[in-house]
N, C-alpha and C. Protein backbone atom coordinates (compact mmCIF):
# COMPACT_ATOMS: atom_id res chain seq x y z
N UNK A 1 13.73 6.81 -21.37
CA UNK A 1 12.50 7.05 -20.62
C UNK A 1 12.66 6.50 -19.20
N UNK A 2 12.21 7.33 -18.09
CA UNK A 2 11.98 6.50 -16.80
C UNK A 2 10.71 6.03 -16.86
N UNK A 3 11.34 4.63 -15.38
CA UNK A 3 10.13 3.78 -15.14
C UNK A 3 9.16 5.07 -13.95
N UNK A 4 9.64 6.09 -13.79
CA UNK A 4 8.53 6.16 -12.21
C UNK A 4 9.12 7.59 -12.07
N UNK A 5 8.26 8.85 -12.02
CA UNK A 5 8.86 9.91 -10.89
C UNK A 5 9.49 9.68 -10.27
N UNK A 6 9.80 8.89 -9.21
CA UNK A 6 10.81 8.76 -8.31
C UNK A 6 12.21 8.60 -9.03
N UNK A 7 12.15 7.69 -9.76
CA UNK A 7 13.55 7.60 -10.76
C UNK A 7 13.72 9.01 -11.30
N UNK A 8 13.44 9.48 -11.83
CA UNK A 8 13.54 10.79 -11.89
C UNK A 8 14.19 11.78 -11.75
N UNK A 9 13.30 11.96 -10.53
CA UNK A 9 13.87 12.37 -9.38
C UNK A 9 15.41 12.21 -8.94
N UNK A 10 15.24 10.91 -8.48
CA UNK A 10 16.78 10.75 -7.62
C UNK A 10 18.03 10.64 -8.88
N UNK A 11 17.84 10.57 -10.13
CA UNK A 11 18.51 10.12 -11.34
C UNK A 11 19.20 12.16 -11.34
N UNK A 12 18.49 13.01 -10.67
CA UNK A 12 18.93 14.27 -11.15
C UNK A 12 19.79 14.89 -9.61
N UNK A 13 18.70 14.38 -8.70
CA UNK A 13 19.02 14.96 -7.47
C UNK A 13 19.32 14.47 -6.32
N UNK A 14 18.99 13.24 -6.46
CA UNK A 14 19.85 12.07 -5.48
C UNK A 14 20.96 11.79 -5.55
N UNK A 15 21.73 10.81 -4.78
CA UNK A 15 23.20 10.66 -5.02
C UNK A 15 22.55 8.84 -5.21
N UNK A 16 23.80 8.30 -5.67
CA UNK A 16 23.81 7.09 -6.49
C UNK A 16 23.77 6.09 -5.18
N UNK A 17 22.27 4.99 -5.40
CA UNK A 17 22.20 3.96 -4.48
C UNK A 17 20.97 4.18 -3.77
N UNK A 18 20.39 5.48 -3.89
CA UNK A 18 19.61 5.83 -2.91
C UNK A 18 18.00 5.44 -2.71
N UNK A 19 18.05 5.38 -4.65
CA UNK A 19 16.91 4.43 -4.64
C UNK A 19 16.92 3.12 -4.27
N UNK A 20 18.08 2.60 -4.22
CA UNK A 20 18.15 0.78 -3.72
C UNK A 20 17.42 0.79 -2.56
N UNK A 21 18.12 1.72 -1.47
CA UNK A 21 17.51 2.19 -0.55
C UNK A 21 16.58 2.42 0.15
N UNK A 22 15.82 2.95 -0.62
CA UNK A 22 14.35 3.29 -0.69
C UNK A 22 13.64 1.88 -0.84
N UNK A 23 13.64 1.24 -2.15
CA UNK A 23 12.94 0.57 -2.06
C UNK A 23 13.04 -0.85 -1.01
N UNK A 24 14.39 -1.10 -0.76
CA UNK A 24 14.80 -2.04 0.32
C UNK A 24 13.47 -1.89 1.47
N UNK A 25 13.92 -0.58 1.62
CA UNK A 25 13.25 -0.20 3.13
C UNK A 25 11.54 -0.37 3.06
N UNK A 26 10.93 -0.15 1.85
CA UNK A 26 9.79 -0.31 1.65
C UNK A 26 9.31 -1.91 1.66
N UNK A 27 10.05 -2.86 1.05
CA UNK A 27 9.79 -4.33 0.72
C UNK A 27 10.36 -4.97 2.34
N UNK A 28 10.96 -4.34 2.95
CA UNK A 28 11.42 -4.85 4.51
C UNK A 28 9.88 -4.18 5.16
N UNK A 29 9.50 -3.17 5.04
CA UNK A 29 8.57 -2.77 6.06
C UNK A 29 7.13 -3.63 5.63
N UNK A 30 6.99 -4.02 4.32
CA UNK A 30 5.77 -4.60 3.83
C UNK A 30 5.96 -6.23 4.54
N UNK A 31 7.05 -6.68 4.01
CA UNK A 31 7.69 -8.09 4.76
C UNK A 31 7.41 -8.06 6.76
N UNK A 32 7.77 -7.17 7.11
CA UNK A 32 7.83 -7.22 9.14
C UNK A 32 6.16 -6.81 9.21
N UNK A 33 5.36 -6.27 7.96
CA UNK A 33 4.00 -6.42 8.86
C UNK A 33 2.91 -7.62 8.50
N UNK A 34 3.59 -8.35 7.17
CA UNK A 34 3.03 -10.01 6.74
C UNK A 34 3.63 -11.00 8.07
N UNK A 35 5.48 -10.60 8.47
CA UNK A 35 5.35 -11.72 9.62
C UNK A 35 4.35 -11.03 10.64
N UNK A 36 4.49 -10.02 11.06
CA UNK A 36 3.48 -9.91 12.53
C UNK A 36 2.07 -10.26 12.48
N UNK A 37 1.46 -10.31 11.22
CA UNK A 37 0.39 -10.54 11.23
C UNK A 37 0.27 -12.10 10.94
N UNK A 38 1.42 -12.65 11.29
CA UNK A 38 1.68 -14.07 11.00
C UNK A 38 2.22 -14.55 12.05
N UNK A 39 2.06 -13.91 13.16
CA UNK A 39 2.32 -13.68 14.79
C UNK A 39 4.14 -14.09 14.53
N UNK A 40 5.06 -13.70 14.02
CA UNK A 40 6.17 -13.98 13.78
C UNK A 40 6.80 -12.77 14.40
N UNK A 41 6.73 -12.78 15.77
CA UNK A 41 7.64 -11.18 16.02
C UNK A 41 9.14 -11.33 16.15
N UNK A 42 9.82 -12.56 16.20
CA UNK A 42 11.04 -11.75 15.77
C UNK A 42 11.36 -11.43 14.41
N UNK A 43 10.88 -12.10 13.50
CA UNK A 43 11.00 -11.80 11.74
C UNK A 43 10.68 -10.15 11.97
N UNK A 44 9.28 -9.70 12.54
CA UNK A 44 9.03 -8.75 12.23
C UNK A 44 9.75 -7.72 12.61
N UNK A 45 10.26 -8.46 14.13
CA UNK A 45 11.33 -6.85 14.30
C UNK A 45 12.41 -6.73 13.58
N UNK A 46 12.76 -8.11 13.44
CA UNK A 46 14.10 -7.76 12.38
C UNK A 46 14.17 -7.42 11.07
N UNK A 47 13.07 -7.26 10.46
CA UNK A 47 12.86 -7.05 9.32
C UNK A 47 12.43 -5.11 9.49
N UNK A 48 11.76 -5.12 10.80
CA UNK A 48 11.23 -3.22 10.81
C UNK A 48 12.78 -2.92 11.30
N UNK A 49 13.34 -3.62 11.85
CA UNK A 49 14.72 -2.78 12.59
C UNK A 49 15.41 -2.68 11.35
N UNK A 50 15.92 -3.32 10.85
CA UNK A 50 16.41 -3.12 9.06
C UNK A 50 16.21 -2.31 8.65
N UNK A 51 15.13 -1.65 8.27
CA UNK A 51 14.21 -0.20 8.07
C UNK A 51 15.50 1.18 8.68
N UNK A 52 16.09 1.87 8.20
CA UNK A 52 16.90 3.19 8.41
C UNK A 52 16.78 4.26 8.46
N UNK A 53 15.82 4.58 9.25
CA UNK A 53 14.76 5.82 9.24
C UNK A 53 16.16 7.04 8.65
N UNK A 54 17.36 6.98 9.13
CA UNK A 54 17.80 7.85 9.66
C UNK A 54 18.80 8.60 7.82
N UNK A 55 19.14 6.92 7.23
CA UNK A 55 19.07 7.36 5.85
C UNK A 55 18.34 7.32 4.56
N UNK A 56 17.20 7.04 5.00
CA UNK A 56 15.83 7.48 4.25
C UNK A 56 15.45 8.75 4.55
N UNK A 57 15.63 10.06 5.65
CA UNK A 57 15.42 10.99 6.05
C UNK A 57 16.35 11.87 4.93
N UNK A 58 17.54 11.18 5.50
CA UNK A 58 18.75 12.08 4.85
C UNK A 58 18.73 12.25 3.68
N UNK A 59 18.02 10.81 2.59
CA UNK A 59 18.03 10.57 1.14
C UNK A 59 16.95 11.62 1.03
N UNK A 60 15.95 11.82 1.57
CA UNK A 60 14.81 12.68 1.04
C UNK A 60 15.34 14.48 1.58
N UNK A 61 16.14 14.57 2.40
CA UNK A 61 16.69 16.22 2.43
C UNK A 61 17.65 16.22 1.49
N UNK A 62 18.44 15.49 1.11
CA UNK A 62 19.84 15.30 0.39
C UNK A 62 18.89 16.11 -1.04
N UNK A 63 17.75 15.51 -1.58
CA UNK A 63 16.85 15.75 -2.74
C UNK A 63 16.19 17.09 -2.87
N UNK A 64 15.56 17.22 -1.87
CA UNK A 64 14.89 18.38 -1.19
C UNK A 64 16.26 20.24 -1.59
N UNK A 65 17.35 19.40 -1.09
CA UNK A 65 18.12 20.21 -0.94
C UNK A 65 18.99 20.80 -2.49
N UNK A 66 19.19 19.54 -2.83
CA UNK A 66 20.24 19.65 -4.41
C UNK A 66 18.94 20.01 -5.46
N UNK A 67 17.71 19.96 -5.36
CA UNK A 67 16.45 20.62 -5.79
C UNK A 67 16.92 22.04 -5.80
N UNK A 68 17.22 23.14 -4.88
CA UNK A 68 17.39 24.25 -4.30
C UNK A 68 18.37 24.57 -5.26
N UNK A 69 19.28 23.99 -4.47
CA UNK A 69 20.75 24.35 -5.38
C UNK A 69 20.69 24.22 -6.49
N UNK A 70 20.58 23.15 -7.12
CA UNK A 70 20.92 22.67 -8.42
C UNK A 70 19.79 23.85 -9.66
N UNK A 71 18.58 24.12 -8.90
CA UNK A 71 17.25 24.51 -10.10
C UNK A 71 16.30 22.82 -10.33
N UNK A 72 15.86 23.72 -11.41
CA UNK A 72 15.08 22.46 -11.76
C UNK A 72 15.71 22.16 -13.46
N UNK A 73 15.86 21.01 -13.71
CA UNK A 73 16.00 20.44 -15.05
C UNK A 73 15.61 20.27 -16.35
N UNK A 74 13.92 20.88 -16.16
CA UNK A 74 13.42 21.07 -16.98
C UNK A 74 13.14 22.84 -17.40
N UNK A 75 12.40 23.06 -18.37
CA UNK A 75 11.98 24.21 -18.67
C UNK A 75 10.66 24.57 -17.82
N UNK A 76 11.14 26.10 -17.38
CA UNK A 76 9.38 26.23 -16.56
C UNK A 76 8.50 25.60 -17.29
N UNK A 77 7.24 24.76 -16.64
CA UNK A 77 6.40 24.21 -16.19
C UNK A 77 5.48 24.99 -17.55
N UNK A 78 4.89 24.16 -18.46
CA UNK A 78 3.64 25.01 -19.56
C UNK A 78 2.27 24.46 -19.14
N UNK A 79 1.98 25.08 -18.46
CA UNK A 79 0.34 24.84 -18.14
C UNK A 79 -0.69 25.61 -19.24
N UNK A 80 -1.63 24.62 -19.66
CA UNK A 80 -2.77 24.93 -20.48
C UNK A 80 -3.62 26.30 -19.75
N UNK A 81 -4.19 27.11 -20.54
CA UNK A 81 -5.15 28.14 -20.09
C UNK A 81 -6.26 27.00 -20.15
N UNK A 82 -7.20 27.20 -18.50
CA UNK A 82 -8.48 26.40 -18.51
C UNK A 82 -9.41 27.07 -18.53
N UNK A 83 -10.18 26.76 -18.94
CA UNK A 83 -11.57 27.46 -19.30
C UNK A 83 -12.62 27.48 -17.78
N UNK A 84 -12.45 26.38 -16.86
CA UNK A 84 -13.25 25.74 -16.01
C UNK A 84 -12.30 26.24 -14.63
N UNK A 85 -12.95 25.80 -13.43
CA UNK A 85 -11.74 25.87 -12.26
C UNK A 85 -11.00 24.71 -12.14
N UNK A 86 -9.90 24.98 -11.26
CA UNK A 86 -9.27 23.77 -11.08
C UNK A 86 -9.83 22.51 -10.65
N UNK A 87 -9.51 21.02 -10.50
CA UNK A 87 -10.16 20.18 -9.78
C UNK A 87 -10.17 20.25 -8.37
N UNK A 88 -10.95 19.44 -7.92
CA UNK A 88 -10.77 19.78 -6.24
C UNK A 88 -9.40 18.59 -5.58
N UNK A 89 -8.81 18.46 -4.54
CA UNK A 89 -7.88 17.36 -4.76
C UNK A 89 -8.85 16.15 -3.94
N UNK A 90 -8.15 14.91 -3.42
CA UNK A 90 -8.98 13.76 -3.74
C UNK A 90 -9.80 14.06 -2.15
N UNK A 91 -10.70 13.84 -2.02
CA UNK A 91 -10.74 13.00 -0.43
C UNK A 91 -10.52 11.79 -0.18
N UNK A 92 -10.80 12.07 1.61
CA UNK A 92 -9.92 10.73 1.90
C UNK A 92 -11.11 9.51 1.18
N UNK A 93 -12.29 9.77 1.44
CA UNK A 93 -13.01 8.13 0.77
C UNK A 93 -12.53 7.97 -0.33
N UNK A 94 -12.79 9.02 -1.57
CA UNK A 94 -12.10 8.37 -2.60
C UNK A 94 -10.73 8.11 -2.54
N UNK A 95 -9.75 8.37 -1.98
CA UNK A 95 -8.56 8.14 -1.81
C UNK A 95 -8.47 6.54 -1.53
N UNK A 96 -9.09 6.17 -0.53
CA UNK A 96 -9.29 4.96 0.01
C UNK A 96 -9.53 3.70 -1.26
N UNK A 97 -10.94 4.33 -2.13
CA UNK A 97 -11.10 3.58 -3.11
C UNK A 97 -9.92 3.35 -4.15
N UNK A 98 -8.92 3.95 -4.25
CA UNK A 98 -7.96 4.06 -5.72
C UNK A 98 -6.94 3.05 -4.58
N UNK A 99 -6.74 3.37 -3.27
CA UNK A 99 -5.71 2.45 -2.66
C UNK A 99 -6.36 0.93 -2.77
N UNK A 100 -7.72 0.62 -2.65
CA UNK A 100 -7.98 -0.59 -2.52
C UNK A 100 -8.19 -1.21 -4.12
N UNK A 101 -8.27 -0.28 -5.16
CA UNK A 101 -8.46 -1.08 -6.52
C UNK A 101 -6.92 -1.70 -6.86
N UNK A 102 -6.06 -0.28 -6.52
CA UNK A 102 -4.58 -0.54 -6.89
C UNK A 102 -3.54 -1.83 -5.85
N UNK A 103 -4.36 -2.31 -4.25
CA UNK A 103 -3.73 -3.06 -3.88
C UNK A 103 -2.62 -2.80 -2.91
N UNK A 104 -2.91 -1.44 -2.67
CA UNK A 104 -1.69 -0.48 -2.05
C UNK A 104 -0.17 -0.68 -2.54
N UNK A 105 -0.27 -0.70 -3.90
CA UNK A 105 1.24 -0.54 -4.60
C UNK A 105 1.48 0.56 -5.35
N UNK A 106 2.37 1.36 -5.65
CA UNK A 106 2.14 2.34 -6.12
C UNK A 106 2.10 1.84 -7.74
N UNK A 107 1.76 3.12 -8.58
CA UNK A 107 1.32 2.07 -9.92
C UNK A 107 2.06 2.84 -10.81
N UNK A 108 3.34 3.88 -9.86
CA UNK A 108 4.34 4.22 -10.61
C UNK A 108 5.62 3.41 -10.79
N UNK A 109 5.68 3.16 -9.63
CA UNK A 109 7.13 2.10 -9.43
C UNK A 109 7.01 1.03 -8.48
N UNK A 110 5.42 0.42 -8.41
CA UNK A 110 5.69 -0.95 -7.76
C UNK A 110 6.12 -0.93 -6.23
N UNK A 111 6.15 0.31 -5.89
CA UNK A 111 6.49 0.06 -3.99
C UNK A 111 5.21 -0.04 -3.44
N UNK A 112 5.37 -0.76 -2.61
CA UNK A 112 4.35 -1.35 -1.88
C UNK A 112 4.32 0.21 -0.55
N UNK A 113 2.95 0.73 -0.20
CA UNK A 113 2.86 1.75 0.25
C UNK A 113 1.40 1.67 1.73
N UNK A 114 1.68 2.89 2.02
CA UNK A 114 1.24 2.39 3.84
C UNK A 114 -0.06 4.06 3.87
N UNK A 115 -0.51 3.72 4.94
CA UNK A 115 -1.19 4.81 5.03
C UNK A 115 -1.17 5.35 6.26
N UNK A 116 -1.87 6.30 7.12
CA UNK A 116 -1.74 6.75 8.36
C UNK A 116 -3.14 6.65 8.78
N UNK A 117 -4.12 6.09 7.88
CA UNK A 117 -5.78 5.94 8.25
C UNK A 117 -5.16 4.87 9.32
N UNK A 118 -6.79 5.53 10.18
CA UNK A 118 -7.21 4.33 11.53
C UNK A 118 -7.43 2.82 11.20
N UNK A 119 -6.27 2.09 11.58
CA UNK A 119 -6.41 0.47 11.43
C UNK A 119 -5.60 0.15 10.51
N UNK A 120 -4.46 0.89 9.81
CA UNK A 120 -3.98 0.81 8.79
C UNK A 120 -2.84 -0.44 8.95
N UNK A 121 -2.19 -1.48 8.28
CA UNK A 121 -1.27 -2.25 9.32
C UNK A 121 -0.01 -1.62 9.63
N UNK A 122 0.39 -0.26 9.27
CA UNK A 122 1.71 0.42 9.80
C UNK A 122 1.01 0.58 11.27
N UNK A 123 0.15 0.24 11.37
CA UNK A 123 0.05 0.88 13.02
C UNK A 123 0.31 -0.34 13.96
N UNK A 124 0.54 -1.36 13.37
CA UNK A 124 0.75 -2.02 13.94
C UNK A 124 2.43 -2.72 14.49
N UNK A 125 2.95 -2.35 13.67
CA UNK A 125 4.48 -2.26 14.07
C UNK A 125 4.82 -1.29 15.14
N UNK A 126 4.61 -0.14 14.53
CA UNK A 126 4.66 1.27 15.60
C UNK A 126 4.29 0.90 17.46
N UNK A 127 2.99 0.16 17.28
CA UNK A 127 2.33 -0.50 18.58
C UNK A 127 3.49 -1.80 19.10
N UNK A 128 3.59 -2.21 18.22
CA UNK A 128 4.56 -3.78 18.61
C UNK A 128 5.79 -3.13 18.78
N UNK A 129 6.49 -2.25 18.46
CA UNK A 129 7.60 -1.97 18.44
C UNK A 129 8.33 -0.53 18.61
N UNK A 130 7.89 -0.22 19.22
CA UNK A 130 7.76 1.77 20.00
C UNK A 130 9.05 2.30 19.98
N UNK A 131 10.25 1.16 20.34
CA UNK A 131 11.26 1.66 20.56
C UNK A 131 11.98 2.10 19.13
N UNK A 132 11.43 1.03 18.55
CA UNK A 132 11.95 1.69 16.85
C UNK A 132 11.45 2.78 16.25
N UNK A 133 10.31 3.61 16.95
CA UNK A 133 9.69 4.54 16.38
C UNK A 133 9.43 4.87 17.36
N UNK A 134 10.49 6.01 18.17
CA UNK A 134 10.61 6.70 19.49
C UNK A 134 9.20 8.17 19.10
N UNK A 135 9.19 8.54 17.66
CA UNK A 135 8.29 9.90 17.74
C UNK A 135 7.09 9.65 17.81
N UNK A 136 6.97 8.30 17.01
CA UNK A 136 5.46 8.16 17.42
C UNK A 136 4.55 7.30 18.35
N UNK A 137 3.26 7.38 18.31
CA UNK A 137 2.69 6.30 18.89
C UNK A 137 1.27 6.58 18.64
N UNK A 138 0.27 5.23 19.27
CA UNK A 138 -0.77 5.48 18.85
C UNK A 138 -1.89 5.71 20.03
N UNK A 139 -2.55 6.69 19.81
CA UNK A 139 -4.07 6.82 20.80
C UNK A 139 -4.53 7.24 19.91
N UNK A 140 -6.20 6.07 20.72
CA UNK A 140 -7.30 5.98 20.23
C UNK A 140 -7.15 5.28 18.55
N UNK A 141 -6.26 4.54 18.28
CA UNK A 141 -5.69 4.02 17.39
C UNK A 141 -5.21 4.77 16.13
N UNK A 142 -4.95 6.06 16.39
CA UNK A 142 -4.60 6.94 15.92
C UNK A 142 -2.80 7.59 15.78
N UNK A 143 -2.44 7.60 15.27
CA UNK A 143 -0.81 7.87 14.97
C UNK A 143 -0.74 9.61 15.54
N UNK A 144 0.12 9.49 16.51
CA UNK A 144 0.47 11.09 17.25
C UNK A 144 1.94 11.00 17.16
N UNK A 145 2.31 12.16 16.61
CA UNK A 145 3.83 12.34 16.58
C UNK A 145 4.79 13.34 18.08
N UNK A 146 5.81 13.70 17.19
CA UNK A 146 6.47 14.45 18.26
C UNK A 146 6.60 16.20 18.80
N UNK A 147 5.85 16.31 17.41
CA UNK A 147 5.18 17.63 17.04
C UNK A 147 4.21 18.73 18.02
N UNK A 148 4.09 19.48 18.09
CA UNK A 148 3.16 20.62 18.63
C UNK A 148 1.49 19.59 18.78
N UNK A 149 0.92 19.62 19.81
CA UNK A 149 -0.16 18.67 19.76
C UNK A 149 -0.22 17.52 19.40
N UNK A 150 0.84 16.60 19.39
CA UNK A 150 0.72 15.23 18.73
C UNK A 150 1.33 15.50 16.82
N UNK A 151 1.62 16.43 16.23
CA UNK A 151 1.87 16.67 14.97
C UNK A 151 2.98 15.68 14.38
N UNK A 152 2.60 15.53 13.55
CA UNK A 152 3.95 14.20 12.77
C UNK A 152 4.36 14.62 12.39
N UNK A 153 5.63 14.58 12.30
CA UNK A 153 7.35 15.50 11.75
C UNK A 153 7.87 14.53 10.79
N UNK A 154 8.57 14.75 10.04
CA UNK A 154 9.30 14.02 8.86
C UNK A 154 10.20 13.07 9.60
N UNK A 155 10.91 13.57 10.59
CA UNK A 155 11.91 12.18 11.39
C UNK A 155 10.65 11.43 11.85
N UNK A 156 9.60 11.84 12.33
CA UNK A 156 8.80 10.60 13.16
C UNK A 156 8.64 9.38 11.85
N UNK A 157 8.10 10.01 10.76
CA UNK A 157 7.72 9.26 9.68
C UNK A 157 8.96 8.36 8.83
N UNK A 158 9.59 8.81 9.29
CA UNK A 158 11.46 8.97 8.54
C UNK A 158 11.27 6.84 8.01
N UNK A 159 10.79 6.03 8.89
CA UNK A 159 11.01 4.81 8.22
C UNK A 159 10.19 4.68 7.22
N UNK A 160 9.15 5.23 6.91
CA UNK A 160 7.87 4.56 5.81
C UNK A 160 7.56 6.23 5.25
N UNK A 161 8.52 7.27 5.31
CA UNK A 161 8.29 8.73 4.81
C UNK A 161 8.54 8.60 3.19
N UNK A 162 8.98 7.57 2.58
CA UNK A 162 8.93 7.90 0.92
C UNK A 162 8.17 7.05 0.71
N UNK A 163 7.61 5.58 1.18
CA UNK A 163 6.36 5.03 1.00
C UNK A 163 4.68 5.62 1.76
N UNK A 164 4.86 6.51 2.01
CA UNK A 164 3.69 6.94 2.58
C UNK A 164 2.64 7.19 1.04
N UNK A 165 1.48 5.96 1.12
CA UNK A 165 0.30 6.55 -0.01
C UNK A 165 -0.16 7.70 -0.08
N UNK A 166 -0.45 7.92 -1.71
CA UNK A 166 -0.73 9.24 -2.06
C UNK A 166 -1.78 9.19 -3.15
N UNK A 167 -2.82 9.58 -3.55
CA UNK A 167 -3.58 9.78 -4.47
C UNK A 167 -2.99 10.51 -5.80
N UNK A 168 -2.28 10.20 -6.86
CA UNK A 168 -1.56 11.15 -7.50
C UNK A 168 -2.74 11.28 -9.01
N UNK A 169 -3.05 12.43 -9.58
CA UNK A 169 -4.09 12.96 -10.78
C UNK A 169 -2.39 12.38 -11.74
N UNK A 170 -2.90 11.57 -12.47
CA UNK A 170 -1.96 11.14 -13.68
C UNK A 170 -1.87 12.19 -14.67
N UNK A 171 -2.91 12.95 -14.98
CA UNK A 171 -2.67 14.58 -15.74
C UNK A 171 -3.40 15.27 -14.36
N UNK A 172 -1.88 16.27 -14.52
CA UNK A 172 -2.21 17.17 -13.03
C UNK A 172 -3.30 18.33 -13.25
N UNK A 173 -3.99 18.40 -11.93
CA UNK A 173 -4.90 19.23 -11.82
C UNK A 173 -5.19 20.86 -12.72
N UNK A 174 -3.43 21.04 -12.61
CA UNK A 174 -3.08 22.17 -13.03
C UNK A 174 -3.01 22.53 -14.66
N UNK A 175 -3.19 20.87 -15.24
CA UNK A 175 -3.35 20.89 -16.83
C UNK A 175 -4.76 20.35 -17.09
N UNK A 176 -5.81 20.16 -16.11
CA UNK A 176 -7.06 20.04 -16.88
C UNK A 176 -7.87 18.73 -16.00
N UNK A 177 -6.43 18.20 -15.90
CA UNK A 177 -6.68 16.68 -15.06
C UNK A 177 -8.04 16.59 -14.22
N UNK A 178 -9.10 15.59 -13.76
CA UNK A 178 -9.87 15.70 -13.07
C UNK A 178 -9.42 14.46 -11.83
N UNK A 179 -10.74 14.62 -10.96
CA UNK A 179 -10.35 13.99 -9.40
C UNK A 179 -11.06 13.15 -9.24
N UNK A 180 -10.95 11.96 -10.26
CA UNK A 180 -11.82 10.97 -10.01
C UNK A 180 -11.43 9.55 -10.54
N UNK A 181 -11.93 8.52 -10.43
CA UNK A 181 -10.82 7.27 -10.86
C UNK A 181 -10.29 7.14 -11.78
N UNK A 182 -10.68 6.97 -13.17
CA UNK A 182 -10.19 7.20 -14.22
C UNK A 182 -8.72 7.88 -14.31
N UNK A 183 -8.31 9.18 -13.43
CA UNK A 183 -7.36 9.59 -13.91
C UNK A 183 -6.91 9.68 -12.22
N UNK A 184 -6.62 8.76 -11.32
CA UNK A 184 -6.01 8.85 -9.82
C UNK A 184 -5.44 7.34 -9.56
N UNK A 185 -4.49 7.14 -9.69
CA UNK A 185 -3.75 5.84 -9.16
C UNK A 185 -3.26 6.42 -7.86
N UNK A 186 -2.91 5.06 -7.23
CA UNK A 186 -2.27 5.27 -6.08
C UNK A 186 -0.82 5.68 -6.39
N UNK A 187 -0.18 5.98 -5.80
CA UNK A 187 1.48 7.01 -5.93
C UNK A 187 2.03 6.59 -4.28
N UNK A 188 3.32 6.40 -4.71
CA UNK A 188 4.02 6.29 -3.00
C UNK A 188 4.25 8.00 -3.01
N UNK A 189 4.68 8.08 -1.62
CA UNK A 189 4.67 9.62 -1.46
C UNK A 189 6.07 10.39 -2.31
N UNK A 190 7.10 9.12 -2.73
CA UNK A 190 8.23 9.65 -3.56
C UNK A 190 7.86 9.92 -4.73
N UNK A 191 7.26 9.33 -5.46
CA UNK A 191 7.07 9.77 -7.09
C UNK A 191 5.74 10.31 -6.98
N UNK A 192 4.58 10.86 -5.97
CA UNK A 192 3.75 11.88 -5.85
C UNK A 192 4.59 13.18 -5.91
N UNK A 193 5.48 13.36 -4.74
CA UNK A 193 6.47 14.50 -4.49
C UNK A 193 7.29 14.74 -5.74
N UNK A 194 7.60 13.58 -6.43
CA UNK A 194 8.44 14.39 -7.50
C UNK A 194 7.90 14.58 -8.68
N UNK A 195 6.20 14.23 -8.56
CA UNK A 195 6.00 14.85 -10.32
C UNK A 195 5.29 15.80 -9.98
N UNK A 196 5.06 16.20 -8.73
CA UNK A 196 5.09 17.49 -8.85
C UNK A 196 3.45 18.15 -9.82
N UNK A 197 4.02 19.57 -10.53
CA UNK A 197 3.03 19.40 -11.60
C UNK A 197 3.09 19.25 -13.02
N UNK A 198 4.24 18.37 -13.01
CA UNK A 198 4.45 17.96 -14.38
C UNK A 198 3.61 17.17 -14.85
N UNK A 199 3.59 17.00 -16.52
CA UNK A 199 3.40 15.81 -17.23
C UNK A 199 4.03 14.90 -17.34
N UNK A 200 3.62 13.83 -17.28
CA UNK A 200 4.76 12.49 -17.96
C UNK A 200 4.96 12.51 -18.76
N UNK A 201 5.02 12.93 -20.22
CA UNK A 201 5.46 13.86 -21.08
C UNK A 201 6.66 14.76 -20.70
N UNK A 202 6.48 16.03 -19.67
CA UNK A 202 7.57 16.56 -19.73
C UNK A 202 8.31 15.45 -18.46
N UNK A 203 8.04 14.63 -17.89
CA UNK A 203 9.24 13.76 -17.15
C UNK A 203 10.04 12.73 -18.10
N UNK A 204 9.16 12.56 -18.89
CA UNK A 204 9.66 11.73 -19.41
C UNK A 204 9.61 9.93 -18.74
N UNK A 205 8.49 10.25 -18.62
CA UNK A 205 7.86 9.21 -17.58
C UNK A 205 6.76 7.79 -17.87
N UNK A 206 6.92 6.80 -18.33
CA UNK A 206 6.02 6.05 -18.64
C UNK A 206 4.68 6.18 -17.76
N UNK A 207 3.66 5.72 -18.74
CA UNK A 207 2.09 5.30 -18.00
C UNK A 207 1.93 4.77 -17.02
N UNK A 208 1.19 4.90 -16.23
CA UNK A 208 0.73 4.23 -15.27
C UNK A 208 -0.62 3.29 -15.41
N UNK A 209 -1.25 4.08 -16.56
CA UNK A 209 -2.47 3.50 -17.06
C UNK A 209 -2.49 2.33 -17.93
């Protein structure tokens, strides 16, 4: 059994190490925004410069890609006939609420996870430290990328792009699941992205609950 979608995931379509990786980069970026907010800026830069935007990018196309190639591992996808419509997906307030019960960790695999809401503390590295994060920046305390109008691109995000929070339905929408606390933990954006619309059942995936 895996501990987490993300294991998963990279266990089929990653190459070996990549989760170390990942999570390194997540427990360094959670670490550089406890020193800054502990007015400690060289800890913090050295701890965000640590951060590898460039093979955390690569680890998430490397996946993206051997996805393509490879197929998928399981048997098409058996979704229940529903009687009702689908759920709606979360908004951001409730979203907010499942990040603040859960602590902003994901409650699949324990990474500590960031958001792009106004005031969030990733915005505060980005501000302290621009040169490490050439795509983005912030107005009106707002995160603008390198994109068409300010749009955020996957390299801008590339240091905190597999910890980015996610609202994930623990039974997906697509099997009945509803959009409300009971069945919405917080999810880093890696094991959101890779369960996809599976069951933990067909991942083979322990509870979160």
């Amino acid at each position: 059994m895996f501990k987490s979608p993300i294991e998963f995931y990279q266990s089929h379509y990653g190459n070996p190490g990549d989760i170390d990786v990942i999570f390194a980069a997540s427990l360094a970026t959670s670490e550089a925004i406890v020193a800054i907010e502990n007015r400690d800026k060289d800890l913090a830069r050295q701890k965000w410069a640590s951060v590898d935007g460039d093979k955390l990018l690569h680890a998430w196309n490397v996946g993206i890609a051997n996805f393509k190639l490879k197929g998928k591992v399981w048997d098409e996808i058996q979704k229940p006939v529903l009687d009702g419509p689908i759920a709606k997906p979360a908004s951001q307030s409730l979203a907010k609420k499942v990040y603040q019960r859960d602590r902003y960790i994901c409650r699949y695999c324990n990474m500590p996870v960031f958001t792009r809401f106004k005031g969030s503390p990733i915005h505060k590295l980005v501000e302290a430290f621009s040169d490490l994060t050439p795509g983005l920046s912030l107005i009106n305390g707002s995160l603008h990328g390198s994109g068409k109008s300010g749009g955020i691109k996957n390299v801008d995000y590339a240091k905190f792009l597999w910890s980015l929070a996610a609202p994930d339905h623990v039974v997906p929408r697509s099997h009945g699941g509803q959009t409300d606390l009971a069945n919405l933990v917080t999810s880093c954006s890696g094991c959101n992205y890779s369960k996809m619309d599976l069951t933990l059942e067909q991942m083979k995936v322990r509870s979160p609950l």
